[in-house]
Protein backbone atom coordinates (compact mmCIF):
# COMPACT_ATOMS: atom_id res chain seq x y z
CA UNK A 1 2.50 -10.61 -1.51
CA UNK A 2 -0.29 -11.49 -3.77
CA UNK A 3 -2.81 -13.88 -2.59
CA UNK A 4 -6.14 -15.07 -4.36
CA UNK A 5 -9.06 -12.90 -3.16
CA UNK A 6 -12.03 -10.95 -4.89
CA UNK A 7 -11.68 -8.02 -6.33
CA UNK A 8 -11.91 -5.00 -4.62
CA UNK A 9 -15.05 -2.46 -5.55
CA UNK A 10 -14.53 0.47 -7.84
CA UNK A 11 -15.18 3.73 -6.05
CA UNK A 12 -18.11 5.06 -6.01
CA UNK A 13 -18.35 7.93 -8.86
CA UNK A 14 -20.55 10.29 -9.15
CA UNK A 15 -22.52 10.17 -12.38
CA UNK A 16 -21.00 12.94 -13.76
CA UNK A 17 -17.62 11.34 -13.01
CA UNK A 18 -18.51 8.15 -14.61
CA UNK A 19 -19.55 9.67 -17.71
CA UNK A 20 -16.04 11.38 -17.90
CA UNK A 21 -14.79 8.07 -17.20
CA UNK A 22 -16.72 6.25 -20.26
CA UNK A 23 -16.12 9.08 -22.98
CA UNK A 24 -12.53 9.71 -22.18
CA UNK A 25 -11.85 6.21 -22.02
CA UNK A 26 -13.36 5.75 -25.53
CA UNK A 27 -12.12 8.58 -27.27
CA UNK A 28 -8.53 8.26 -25.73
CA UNK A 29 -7.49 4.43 -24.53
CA UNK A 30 -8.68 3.03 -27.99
CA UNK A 31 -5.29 4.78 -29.21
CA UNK A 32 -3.23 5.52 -26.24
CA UNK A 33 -1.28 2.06 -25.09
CA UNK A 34 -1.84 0.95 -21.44
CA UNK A 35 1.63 0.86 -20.74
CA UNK A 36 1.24 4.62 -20.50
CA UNK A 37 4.58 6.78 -20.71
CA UNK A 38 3.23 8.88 -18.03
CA UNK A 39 4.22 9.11 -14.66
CA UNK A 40 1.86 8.86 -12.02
CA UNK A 41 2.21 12.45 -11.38
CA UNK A 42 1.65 13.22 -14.61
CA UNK A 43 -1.44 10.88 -14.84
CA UNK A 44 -2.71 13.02 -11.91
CA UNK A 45 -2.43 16.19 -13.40
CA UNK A 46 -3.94 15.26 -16.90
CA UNK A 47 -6.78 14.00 -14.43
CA UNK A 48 -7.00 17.43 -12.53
CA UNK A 49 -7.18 19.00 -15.74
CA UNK A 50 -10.30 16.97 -17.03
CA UNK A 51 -9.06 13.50 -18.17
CA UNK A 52 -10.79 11.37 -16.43
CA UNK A 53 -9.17 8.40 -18.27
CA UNK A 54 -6.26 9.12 -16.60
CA UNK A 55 -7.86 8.21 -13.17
CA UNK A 56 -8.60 4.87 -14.96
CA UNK A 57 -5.13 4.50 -15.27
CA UNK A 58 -3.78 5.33 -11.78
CA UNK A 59 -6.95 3.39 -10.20
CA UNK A 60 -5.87 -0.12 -12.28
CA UNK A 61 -2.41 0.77 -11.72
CA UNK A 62 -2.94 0.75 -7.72
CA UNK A 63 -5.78 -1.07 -6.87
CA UNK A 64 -4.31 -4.00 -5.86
CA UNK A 65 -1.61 -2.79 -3.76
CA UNK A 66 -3.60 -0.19 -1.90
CA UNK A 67 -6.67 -2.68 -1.54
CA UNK A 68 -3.94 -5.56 0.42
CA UNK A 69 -2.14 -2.59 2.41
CA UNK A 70 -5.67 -2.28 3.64
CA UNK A 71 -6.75 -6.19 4.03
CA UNK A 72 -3.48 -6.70 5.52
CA UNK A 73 -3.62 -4.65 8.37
CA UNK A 74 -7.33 -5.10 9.39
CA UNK A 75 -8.05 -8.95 8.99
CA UNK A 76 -11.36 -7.65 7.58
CA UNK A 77 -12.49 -7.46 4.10
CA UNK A 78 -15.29 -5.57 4.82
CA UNK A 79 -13.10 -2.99 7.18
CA UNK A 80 -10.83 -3.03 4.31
CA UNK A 81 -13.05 -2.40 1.82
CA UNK A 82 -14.45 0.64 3.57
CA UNK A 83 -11.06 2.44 3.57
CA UNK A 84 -9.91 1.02 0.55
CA UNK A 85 -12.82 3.40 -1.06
CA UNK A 86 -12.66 6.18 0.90
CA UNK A 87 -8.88 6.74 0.14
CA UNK A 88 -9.72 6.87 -3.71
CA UNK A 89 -13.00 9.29 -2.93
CA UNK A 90 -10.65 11.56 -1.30
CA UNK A 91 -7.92 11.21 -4.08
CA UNK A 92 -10.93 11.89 -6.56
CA UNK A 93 -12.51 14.98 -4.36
CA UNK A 94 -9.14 16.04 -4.13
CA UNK A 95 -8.55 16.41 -7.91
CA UNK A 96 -9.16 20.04 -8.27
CA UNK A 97 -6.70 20.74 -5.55
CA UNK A 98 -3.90 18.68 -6.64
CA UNK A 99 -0.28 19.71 -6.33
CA UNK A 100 3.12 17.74 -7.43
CA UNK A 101 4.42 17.71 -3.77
CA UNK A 102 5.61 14.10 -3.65
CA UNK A 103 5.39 11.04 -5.72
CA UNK A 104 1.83 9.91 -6.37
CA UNK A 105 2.52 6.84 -4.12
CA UNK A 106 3.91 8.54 -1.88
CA UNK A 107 0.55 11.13 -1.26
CA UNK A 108 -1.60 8.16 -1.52
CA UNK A 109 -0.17 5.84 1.04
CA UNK A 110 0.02 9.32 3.28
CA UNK A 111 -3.44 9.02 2.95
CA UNK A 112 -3.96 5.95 3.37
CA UNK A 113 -1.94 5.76 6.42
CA UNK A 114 -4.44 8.75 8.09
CA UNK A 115 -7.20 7.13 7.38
CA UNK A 116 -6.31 3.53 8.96
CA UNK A 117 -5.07 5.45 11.78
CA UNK A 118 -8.41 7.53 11.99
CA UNK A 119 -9.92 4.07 11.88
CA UNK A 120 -7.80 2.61 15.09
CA UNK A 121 -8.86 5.52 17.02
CA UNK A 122 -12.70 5.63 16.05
CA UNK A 123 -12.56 2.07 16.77
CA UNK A 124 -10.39 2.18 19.99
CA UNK A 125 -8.13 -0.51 19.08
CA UNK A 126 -5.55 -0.38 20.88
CA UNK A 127 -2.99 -0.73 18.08
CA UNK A 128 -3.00 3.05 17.69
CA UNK A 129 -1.02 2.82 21.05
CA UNK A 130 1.53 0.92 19.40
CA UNK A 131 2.20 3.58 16.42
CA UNK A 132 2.13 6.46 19.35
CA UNK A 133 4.45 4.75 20.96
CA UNK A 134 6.99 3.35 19.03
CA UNK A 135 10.22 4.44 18.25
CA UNK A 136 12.57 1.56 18.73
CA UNK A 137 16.35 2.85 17.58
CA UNK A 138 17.90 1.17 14.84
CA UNK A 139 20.17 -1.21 16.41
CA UNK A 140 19.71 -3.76 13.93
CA UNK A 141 22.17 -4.47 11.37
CA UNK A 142 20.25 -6.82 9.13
CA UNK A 143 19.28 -6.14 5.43
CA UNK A 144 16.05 -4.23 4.55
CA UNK A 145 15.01 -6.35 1.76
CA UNK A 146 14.89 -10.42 1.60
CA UNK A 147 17.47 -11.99 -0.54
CA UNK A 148 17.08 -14.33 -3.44
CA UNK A 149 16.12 -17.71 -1.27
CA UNK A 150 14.13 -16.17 0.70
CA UNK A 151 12.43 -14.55 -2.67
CA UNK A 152 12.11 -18.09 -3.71
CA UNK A 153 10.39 -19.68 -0.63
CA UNK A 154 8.03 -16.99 -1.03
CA UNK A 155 7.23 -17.78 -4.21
CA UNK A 156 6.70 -21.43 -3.48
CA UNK A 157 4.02 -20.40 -0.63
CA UNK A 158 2.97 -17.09 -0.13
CA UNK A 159 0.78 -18.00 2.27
CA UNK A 160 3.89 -18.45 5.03
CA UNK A 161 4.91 -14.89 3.66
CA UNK A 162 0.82 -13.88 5.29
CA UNK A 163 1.41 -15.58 8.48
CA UNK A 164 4.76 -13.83 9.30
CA UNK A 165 3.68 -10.56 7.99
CA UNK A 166 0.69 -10.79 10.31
CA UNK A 167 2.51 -11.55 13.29
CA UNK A 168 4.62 -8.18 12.93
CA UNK A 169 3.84 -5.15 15.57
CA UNK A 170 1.34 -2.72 13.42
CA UNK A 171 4.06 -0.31 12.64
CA UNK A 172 7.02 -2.77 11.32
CA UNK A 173 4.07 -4.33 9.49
CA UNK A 174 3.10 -0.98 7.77
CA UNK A 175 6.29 -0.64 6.56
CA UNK A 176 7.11 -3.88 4.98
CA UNK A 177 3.66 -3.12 3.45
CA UNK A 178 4.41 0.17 2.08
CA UNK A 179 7.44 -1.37 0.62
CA UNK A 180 5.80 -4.49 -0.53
CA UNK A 181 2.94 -3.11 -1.56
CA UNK A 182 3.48 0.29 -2.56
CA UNK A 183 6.98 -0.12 -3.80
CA UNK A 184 8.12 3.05 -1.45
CA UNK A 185 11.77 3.76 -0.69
CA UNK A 186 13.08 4.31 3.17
CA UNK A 187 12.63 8.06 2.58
CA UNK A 188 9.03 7.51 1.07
CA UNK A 189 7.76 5.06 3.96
CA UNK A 190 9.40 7.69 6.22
CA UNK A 191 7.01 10.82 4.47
CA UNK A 192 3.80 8.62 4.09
CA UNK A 193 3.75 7.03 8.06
CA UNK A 194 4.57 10.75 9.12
CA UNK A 195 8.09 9.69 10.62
CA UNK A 196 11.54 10.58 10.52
CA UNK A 197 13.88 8.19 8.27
CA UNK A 198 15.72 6.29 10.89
CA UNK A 199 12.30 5.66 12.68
CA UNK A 200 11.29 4.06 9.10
CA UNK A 201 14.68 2.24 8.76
CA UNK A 202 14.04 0.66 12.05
CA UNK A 203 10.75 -0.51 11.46
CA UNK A 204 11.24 -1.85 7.88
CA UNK A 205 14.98 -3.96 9.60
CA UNK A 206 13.18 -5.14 12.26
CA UNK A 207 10.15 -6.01 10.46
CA UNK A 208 12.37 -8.28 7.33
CA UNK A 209 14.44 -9.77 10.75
CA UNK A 210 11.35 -11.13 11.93
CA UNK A 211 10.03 -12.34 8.46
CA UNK A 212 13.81 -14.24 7.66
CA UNK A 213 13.42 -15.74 10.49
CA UNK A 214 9.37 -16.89 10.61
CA UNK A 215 10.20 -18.35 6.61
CA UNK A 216 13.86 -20.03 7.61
CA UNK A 217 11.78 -21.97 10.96
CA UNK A 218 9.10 -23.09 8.81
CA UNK A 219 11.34 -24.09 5.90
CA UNK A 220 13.35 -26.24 8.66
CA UNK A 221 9.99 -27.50 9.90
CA UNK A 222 9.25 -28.48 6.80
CA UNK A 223 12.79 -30.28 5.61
CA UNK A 224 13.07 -32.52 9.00
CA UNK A 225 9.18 -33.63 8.06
């Protein structure tokens, strides 16, 4: 799923927070590796606890992800951009709060789903209808993730990969997105889209269906040219 595009702002700290930021990082990262043994949840805690360097961590970890979960959905950088940082304010006002109740990803695509759907009804777009709305059974049979040749056509052209995810209803293409991008299992989608498991199942079938089918036209388009 990764396409060329600039990067995404850093959130807006506080001054206070940035300072955290700068000394931790210097008296800590200098001898810490990157490839940090900590979980996520753990890198949460240390940051609830003071270590701002920690934040660092989980922000470079999940920028990119969370930023094209964003861009994804809303065909607008600038749109994008605007949730994109007001997730990671809430994740850092949140600090002092925080609770292992989930998987790190798992809390931060919850909020990241709220606030895109906050977004569809402040904006009146009627794609919040669609999420309200659906709750197509899972009659499917197919797969939930794309085998190898599809893998490979992907990797030849993302860019068909783009096209086919943005033709998906907004709910099968917030769950191929969670998986994609946030590397969430069917019980995980499920928790952060605040629906049962079969609901998730559904969407994330339907929504790989649609994409095997979108890459295997175009790759026959492109073999009888």
């Amino acid at each position: 799923m990764s396409q060329s595009f600039a990067e995404p702002k850093s959130p807006h700290l506080s001054a206070d927070t940035q300072a955290d930021v700068a000394a931790s990082a210097s008296a800590k990262l200098s001898s810490v590796p990157m490839a940090s043994k900590e979980s996520d949840e753990e890198l949460m805690c240390l940051y609830r606890d003071g270590d701002a360097a920690a934040f660092e961590r989980l922000y470079l970890k999940h920028k990119g992800g969370l930023f094209r979960y964003f861009l994804r959905q809303c065909s607008d950088r600038a749109v994008a951009e605007e949730l994109y940082q007001d997730v990671w304010m809430r994740v850092i006002n949140s600090r002092d709060r925080y609770e292992v109740t989930a998987k790190f990803t798992t809390w931060i695509y919850r909020i990241a789903h709220n606030r895109l759907i906050d977004f569809y009804r402040q904006s009146s777009r009627q794609i919040q209808q669609s999420f309200d709305d659906e709750d197509a059974p899972d009659t499917h049979a197919g797969p939930v993730a794309l085998d190898p040749a599809h893998i490979a056509a992907i990797a030849r052209d993302g860019q068909r990969l783009i096209a086919a995810v943005n033709e998906l209803p907004a709910p099968q293409q917030e769950a191929f997105l969670l998986r994609q991008e946030g590397g969430l299992s069917l019980e995980e989608i499920a928790e952060a889209a605040g629906v049962n498991k079969e609901t998730a199942k559904s969407r994330l079938r339907y929504a790989m269906s649609k994409i095997r089918r979108a890459l295997d036209e175009n790759r026959e388009v492109t073999d009888y040219e």
